[in-house]
C-alpha atoms as a PDB file:
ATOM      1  CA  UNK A   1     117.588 113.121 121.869  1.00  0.00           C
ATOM      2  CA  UNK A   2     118.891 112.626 118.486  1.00  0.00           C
ATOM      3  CA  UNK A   3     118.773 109.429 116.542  1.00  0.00           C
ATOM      4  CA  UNK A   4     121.439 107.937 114.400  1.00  0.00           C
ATOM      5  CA  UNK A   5     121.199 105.791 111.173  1.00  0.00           C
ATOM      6  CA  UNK A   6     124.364 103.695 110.410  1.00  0.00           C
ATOM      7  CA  UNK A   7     125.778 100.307 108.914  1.00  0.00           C
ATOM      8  CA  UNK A   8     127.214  97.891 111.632  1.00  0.00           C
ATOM      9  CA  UNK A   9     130.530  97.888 111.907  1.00  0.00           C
ATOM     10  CA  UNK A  10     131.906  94.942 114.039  1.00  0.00           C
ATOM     11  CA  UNK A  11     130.430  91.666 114.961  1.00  0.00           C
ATOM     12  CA  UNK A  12     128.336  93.064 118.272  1.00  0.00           C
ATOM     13  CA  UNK A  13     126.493  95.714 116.702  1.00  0.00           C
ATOM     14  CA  UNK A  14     125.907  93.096 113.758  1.00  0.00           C
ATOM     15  CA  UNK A  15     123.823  91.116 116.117  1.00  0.00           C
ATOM     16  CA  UNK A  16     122.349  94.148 117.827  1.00  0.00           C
ATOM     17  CA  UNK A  17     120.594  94.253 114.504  1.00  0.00           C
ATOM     18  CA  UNK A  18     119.836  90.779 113.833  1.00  0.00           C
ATOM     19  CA  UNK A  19     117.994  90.805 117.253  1.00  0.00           C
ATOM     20  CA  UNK A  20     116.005  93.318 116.375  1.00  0.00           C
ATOM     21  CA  UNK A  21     114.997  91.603 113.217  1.00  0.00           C
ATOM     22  CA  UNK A  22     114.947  88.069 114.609  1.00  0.00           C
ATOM     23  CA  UNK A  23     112.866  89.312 118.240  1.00  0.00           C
ATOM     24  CA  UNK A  24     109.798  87.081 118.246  1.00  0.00           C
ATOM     25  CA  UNK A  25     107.274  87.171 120.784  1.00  0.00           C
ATOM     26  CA  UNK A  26     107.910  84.608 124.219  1.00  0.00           C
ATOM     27  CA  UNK A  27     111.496  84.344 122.704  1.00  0.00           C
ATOM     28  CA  UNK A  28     114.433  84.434 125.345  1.00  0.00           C
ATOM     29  CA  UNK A  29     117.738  86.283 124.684  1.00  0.00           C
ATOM     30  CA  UNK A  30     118.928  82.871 124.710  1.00  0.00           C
ATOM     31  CA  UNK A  31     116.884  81.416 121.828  1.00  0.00           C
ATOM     32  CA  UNK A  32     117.014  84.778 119.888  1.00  0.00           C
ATOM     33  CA  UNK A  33     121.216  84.279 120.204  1.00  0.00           C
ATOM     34  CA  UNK A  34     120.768  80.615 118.840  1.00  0.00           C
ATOM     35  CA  UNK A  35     118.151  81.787 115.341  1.00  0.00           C
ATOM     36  CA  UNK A  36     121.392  84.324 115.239  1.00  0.00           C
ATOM     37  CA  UNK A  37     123.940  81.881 114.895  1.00  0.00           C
ATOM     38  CA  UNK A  38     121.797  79.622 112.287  1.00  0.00           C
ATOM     39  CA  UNK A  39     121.164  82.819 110.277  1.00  0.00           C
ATOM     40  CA  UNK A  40     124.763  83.499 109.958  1.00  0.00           C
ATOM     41  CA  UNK A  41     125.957  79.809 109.627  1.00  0.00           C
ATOM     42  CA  UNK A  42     123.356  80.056 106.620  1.00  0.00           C
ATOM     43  CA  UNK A  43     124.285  83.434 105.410  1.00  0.00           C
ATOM     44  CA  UNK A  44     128.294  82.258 104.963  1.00  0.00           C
ATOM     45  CA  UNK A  45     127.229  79.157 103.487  1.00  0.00           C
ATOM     46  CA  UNK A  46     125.217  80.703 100.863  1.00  0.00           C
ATOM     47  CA  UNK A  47     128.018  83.454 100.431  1.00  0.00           C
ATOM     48  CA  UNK A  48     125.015  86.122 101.472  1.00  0.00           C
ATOM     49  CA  UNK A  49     126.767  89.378 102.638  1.00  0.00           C
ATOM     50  CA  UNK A  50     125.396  91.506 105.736  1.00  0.00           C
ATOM     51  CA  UNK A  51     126.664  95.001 103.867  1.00  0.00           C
ATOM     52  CA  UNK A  52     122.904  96.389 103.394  1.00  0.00           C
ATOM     53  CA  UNK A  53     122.083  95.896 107.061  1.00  0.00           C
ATOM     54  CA  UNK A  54     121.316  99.519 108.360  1.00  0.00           C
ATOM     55  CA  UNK A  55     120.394 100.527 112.184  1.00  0.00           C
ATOM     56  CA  UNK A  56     118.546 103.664 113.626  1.00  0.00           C
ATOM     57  CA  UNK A  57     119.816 104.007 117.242  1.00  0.00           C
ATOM     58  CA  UNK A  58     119.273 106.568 120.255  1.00  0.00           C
ATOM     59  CA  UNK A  59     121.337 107.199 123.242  1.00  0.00           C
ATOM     60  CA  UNK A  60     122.813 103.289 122.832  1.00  0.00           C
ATOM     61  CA  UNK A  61     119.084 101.689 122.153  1.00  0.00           C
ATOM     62  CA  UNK A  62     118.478  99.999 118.836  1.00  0.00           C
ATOM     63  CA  UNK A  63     115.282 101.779 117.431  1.00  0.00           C
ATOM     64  CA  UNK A  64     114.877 100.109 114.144  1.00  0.00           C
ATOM     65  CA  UNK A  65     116.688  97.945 111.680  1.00  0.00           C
ATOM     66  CA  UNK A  66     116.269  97.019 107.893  1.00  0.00           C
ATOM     67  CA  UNK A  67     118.039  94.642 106.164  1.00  0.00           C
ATOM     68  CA  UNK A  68     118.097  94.207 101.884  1.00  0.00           C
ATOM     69  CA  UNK A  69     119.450  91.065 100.370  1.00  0.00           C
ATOM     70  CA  UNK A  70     120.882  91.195  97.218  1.00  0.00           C
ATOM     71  CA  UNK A  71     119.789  88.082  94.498  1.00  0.00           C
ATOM     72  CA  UNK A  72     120.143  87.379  91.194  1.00  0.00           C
ATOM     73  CA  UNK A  73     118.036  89.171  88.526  1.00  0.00           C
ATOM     74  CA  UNK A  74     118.029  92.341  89.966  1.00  0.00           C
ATOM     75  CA  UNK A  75     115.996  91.935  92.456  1.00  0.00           C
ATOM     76  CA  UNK A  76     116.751  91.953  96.313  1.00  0.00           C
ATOM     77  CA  UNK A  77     114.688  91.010  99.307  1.00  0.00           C
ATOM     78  CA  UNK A  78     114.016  93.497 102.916  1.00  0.00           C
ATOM     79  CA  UNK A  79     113.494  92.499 105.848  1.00  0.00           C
ATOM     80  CA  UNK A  80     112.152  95.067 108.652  1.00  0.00           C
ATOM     81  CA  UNK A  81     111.512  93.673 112.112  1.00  0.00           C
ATOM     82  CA  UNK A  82     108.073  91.933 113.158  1.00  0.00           C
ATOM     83  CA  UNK A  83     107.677  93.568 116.962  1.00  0.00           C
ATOM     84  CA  UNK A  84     105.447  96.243 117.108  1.00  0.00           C
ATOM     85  CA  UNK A  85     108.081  98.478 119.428  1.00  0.00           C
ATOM     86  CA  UNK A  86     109.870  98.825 116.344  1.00  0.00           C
ATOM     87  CA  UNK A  87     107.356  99.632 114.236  1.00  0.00           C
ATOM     88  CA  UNK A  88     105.552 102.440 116.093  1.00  0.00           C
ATOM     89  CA  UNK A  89     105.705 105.213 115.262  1.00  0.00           C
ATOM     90  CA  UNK A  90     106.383 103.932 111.540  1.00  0.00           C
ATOM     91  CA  UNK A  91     108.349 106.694 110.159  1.00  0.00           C
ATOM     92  CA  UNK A  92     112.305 104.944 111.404  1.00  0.00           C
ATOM     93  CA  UNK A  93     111.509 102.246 109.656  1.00  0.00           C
ATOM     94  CA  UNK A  94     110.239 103.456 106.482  1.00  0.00           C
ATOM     95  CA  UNK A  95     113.366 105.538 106.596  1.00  0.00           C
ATOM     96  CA  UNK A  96     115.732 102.460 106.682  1.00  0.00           C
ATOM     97  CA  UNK A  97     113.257 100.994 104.069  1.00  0.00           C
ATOM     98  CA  UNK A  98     113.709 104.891 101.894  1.00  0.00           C
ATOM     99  CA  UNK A  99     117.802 104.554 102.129  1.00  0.00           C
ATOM    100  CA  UNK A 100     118.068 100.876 101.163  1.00  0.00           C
ATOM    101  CA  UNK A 101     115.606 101.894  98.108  1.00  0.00           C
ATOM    102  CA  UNK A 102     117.903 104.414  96.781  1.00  0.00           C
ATOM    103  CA  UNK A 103     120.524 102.282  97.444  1.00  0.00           C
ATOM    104  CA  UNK A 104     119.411 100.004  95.215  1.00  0.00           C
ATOM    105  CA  UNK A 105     118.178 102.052  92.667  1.00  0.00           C
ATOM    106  CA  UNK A 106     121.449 102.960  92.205  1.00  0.00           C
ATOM    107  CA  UNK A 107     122.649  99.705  92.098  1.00  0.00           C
ATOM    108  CA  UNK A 108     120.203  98.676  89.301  1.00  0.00           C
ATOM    109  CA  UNK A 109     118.033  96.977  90.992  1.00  0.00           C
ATOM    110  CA  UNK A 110     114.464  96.581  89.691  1.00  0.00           C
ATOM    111  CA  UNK A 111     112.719  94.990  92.099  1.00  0.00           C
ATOM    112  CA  UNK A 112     112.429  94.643  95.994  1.00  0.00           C
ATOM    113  CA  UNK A 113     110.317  92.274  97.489  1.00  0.00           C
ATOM    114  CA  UNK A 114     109.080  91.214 101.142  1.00  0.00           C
ATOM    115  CA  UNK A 115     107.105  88.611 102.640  1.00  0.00           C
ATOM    116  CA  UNK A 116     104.884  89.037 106.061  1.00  0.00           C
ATOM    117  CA  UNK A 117     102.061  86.730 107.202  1.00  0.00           C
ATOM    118  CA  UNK A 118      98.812  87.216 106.459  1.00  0.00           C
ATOM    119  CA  UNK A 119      97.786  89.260 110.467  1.00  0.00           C
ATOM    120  CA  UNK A 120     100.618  91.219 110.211  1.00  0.00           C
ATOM    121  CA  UNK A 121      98.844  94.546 110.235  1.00  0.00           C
ATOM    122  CA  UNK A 122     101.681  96.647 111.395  1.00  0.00           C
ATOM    123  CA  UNK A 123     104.497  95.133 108.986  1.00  0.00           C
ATOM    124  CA  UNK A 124     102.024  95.934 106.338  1.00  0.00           C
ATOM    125  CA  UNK A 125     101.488  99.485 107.006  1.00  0.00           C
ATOM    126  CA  UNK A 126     105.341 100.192 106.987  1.00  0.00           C
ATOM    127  CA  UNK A 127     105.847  98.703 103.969  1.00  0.00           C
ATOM    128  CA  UNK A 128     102.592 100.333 102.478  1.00  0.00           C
ATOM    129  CA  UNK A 129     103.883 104.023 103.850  1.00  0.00           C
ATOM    130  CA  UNK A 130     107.475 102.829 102.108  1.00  0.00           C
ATOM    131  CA  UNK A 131     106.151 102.893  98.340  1.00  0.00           C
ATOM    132  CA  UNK A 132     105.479  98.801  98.578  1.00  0.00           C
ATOM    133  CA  UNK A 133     102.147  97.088  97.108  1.00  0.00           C
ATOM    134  CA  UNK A 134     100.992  93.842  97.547  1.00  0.00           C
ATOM    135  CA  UNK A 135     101.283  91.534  95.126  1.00  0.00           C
ATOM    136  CA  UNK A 136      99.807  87.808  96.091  1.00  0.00           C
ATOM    137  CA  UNK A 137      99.145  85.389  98.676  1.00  0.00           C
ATOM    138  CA  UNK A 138     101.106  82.981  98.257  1.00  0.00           C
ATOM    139  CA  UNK A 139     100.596  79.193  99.842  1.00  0.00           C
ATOM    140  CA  UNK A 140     103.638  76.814 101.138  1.00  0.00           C
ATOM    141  CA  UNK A 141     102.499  73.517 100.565  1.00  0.00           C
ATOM    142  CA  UNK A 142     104.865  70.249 101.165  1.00  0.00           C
ATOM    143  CA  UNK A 143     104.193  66.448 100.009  1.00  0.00           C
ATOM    144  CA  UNK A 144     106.332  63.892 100.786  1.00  0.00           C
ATOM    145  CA  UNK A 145     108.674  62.830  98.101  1.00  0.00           C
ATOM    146  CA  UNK A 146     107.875  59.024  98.170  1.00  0.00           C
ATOM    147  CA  UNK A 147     104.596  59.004  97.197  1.00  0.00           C
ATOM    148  CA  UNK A 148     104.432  57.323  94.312  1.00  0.00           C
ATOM    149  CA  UNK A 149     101.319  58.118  91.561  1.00  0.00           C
ATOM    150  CA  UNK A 150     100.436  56.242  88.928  1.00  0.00           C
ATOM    151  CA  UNK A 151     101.357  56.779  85.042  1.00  0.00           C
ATOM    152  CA  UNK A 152      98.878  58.009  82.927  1.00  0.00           C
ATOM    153  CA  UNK A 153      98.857  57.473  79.436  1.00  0.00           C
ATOM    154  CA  UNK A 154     100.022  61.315  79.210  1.00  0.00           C
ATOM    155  CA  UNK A 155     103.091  60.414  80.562  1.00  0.00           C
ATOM    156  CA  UNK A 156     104.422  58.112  77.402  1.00  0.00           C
ATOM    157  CA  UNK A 157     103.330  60.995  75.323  1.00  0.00           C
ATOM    158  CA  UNK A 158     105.656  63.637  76.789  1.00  0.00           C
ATOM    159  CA  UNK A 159     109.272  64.128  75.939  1.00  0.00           C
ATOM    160  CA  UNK A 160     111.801  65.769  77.761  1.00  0.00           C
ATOM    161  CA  UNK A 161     114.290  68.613  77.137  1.00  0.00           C
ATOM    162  CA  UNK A 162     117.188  69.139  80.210  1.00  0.00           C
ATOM    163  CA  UNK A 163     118.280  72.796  80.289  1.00  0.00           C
ATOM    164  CA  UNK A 164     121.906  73.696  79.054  1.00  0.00           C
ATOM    165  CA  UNK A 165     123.361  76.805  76.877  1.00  0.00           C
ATOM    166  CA  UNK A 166     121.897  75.790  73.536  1.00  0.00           C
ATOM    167  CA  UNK A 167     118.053  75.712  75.117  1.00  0.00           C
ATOM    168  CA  UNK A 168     118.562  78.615  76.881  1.00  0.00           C
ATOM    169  CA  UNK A 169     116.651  80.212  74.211  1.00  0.00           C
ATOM    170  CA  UNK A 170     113.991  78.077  73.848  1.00  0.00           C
ATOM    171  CA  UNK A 171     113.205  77.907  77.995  1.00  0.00           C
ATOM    172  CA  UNK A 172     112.643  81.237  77.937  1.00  0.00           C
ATOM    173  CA  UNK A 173     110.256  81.104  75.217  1.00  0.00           C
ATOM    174  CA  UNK A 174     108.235  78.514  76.550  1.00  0.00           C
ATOM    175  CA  UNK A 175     108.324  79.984  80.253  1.00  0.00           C
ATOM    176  CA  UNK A 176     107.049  83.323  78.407  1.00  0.00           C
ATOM    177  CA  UNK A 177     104.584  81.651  76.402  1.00  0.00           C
ATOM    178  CA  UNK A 178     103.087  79.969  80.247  1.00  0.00           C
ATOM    179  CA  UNK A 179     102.169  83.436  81.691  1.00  0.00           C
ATOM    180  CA  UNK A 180      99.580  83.783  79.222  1.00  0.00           C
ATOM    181  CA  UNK A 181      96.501  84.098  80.768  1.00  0.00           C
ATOM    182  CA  UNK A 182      98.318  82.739  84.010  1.00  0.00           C
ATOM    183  CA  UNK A 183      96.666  83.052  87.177  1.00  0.00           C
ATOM    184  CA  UNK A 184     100.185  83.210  89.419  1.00  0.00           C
ATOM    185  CA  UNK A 185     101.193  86.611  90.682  1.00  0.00           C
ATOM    186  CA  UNK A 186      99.340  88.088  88.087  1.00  0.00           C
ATOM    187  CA  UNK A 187     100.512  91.717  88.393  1.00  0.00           C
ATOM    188  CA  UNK A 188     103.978  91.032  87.962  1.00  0.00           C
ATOM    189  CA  UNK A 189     103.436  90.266  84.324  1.00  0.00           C
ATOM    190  CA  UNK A 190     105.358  92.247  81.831  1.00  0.00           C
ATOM    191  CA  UNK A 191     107.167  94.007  85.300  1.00  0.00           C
ATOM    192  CA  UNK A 192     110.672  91.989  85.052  1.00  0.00           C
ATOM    193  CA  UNK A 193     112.990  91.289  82.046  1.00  0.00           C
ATOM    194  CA  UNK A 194     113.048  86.946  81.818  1.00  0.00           C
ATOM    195  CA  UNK A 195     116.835  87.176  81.856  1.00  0.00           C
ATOM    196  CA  UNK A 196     116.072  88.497  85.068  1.00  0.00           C
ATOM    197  CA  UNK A 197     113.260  86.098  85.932  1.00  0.00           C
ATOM    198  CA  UNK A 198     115.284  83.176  84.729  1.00  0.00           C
ATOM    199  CA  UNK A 199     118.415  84.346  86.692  1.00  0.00           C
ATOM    200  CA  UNK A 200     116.209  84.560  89.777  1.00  0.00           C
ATOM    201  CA  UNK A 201     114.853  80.866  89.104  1.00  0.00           C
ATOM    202  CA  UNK A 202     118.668  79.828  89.237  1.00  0.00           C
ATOM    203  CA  UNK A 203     119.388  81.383  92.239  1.00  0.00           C
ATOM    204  CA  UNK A 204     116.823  79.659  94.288  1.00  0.00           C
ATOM    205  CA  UNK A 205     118.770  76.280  95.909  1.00  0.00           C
ATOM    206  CA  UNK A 206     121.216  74.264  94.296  1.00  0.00           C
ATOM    207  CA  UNK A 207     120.566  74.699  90.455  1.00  0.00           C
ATOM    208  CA  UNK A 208     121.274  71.884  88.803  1.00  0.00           C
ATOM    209  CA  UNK A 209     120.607  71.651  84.883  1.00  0.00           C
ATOM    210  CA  UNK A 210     119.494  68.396  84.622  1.00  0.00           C
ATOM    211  CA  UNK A 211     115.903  69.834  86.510  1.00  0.00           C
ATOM    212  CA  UNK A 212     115.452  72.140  84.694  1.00  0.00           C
ATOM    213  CA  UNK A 213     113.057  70.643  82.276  1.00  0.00           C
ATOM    214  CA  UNK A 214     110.531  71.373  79.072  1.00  0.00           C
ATOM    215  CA  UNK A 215     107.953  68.948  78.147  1.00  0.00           C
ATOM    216  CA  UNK A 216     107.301  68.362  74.939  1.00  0.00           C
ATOM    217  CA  UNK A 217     104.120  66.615  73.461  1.00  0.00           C
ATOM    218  CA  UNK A 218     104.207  66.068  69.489  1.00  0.00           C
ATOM    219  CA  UNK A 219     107.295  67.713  69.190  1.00  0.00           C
ATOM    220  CA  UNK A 220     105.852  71.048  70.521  1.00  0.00           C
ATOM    221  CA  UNK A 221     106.437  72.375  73.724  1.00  0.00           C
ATOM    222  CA  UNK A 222     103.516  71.839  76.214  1.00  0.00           C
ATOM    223  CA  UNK A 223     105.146  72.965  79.915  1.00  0.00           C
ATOM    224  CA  UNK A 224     108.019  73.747  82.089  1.00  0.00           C
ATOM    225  CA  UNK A 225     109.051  72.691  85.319  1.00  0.00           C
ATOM    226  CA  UNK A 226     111.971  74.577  87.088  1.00  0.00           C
ATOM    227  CA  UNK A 227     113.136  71.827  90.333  1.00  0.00           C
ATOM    228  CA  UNK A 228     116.081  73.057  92.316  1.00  0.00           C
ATOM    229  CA  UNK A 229     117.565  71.268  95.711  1.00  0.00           C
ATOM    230  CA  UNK A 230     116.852  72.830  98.888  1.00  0.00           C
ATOM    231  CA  UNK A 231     119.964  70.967 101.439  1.00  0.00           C
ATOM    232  CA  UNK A 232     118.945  72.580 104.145  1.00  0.00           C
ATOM    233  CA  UNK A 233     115.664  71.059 104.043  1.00  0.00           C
ATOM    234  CA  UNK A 234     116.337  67.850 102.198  1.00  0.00           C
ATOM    235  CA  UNK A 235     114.015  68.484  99.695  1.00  0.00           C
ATOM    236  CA  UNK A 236     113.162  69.436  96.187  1.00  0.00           C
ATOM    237  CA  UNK A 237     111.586  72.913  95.123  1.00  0.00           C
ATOM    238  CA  UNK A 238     109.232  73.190  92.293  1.00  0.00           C
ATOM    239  CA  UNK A 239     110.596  76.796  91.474  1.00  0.00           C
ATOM    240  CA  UNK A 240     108.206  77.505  88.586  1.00  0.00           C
ATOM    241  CA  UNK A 241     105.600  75.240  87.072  1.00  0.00           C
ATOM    242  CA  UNK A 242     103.787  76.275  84.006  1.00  0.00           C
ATOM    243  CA  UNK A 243     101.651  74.778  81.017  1.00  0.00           C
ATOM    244  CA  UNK A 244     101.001  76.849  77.884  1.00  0.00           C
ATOM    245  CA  UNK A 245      97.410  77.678  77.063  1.00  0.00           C
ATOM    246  CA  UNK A 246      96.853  75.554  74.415  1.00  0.00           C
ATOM    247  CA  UNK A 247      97.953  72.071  76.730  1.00  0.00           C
ATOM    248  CA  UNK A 248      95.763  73.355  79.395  1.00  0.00           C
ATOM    249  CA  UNK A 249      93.530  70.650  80.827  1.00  0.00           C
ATOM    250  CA  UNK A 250      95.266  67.779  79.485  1.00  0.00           C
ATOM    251  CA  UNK A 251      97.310  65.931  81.875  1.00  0.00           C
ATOM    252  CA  UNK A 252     100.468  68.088  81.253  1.00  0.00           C
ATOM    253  CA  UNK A 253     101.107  69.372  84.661  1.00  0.00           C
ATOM    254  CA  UNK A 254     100.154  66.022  86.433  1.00  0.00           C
ATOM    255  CA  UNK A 255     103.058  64.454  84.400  1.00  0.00           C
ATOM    256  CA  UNK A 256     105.451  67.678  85.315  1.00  0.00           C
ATOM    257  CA  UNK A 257     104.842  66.954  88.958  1.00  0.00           C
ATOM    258  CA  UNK A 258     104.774  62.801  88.403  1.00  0.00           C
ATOM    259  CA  UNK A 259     108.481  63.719  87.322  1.00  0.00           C
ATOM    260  CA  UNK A 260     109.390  65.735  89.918  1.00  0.00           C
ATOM    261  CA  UNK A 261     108.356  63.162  92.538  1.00  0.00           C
ATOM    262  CA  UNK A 262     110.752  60.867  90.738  1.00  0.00           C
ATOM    263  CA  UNK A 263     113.392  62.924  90.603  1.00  0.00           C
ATOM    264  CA  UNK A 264     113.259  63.435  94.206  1.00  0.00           C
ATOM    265  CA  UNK A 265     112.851  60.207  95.095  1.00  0.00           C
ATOM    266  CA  UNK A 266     115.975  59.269  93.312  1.00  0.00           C
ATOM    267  CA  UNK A 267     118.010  62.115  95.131  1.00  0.00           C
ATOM    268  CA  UNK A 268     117.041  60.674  98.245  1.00  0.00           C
ATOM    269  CA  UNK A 269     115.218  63.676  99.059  1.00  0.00           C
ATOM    270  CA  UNK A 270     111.977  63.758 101.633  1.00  0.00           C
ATOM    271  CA  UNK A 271     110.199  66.216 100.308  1.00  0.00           C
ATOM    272  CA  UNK A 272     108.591  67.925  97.217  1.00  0.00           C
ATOM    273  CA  UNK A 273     107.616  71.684  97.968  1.00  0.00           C
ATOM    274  CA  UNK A 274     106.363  74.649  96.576  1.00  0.00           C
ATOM    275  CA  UNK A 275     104.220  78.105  96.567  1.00  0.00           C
ATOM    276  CA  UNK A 276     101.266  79.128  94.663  1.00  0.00           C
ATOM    277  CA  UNK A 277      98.986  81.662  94.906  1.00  0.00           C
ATOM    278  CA  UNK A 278      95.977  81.773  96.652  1.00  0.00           C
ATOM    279  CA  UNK A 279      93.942  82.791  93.733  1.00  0.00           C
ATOM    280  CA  UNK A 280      95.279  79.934  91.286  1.00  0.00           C
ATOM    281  CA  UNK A 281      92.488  77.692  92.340  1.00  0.00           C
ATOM    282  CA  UNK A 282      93.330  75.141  88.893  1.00  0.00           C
ATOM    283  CA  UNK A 283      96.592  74.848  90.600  1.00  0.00           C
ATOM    284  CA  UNK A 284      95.468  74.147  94.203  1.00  0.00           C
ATOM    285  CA  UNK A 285      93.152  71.843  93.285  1.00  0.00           C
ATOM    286  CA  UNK A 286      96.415  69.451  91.736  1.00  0.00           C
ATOM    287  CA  UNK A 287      98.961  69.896  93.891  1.00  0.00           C
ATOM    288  CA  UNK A 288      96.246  69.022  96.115  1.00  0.00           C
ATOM    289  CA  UNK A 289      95.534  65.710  94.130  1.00  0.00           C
ATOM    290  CA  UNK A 290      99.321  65.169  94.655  1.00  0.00           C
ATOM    291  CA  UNK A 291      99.114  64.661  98.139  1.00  0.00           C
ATOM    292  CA  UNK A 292     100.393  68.663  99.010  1.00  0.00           C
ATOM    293  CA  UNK A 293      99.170  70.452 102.139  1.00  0.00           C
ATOM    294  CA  UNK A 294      99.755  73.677 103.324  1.00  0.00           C
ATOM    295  CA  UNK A 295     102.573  74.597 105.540  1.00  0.00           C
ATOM    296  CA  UNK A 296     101.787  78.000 105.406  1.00  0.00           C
ATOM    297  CA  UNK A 297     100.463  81.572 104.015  1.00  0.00           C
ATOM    298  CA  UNK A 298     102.737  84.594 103.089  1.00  0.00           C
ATOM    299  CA  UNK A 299     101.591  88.026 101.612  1.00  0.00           C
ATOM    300  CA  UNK A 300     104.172  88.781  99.206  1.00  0.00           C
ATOM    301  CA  UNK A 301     104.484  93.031  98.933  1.00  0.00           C
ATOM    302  CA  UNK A 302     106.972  94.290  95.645  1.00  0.00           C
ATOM    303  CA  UNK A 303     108.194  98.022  95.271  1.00  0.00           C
ATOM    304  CA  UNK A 304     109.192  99.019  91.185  1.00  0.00           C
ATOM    305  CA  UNK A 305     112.397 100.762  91.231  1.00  0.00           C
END
């Protein structure tokens, strides 16, 4: 029996795919049809297109699916599905993963990404077999956006710079000069161009200029906090939080986040969130002190194109 490989071309065999992707275990047809419509509703609001969705079927059975995501900064995200009837034996799947890779390649895309949990032995494996490595774990952590902390005589010290065209420059400078010695997602320094890192920052949420922000301590810039509006959730992201090496220890990051929760408290917003990895124990340890707990763990695997 022969097994075909091709893009869906009307709304059915669209959510033939989407099942596949979306089948959890102990979920009813039912429930899967609902996480359907939400994806889509989100897709279309977003403006997300569905034209790198790709299907492997035989004799009217879906056999495997892989989806790839275009974003910003040339980089794009897969998706492969989670049930194990999918993934076994691997080699459908890390031929959906194999087309969408030369697909992008060709599209100039650098980098593809995917998230799994932690157990997820099998989704590992296929990824592993399609040319992926892992990079991190990364850890969702939430706070509620009223808490309210203290000022600390760092604060009066720092000033702050809001992004627009003229500091364009000078953001990328000063996010450049924070991966020194960073602990974050350590191998993907030097991997991605920070036209392409910054473009990717911008893309996450609602970007909105005004949060994008350097502080500055004695006219020299100390840190920079990248905030961006997440609707769907009512909250506010910390996209990217970093302190140059030299301000290190000194109360600069406690007065990035000390913003943050203001600035989401006067959007109305319920909640401050964020990643980090699971190896940036300085980090933990004061978004901790902030009130953040963990929502959540995601191994994050990255294939160079």
């Amino acid at each position: 029996m022969d097994m075909t490989t091709f893009r869906p071309s009307d709304k059915a065999q669209v959510r033939e795919a989407l099942a596949a992707l979306l089948e959890r275990p102990g979920l009813t047809r039912d429930e899967i049809d609902e996480h359907i419509d939400v994806l889509l509703r989100y897709l279309e609001r977003r403006g997300i297109s569905l034209e790198h969705l790709v299907v492997t079927r035989q004799d009217e059975m879906v056999m495997g699916a892989c989806l790839r995501i275009e974003g910003a900064g040339r980089m794009s995200t897969v998706f492969i599905p989670t049930e194990s009837r999918f993934l076994v034996p691997t080699a459908t799947t890390v031929a959906l993963l194999e087309e969408l890779s030369a697909e992008a390649r060709r599209r100039n895309v650098q980098l593809l990404q995917a998230t799994v949990v932690p157990e997820a032995a099998l989704e590992a494996a296929v990824y592993r077999e399609a040319g992926f490595e892992r990079l991190a774990q990364l850890i969702c952590m939430d706070s509620e956006a009223a808490r309210i902390t203290p000022p600390d005589r760092t604060d009066s010290e720092v000033q702050w710079l809001e992004h627009d065209t003229n500091a364009h420059g000078l953001f990328a400078r000063v996010v450049q000069s924070t991966y020194e010695r960073s602990l974050d997602c350590v191998a993907l320094n030097g991997v991605r161009d920070m036209e392409d890192i910054l473009a990717s920052h911008k893309a996450a949420g609602e970007f909105d200029p005004r949060f994008w922000l350097i502080a500055s301590v004695d006219g020299e810039p100390a840190g920079v906090i990248l905030l961006s509006r997440q609707p769907e959730r009512w909250a506010l992201e910390v996209v990217y939080m970093g302190v140059v090496p030299s301000r290190r220890g000194r109360g600069c990051g406690a007065a990035m986040l000390r913003r943050a929760f203001k600035i989401a408290r006067e959007q109305a917003l319920e909640t401050l969130t964020l990643t980090v990895d699971a190896g940036n124990m300085p980090a933990l340890g004061l978004y901790r002190r902030f009130g953040f707990t963990e929502t959540g763990r995601r191994d994050v695997w990255i294939r160079k194109l």
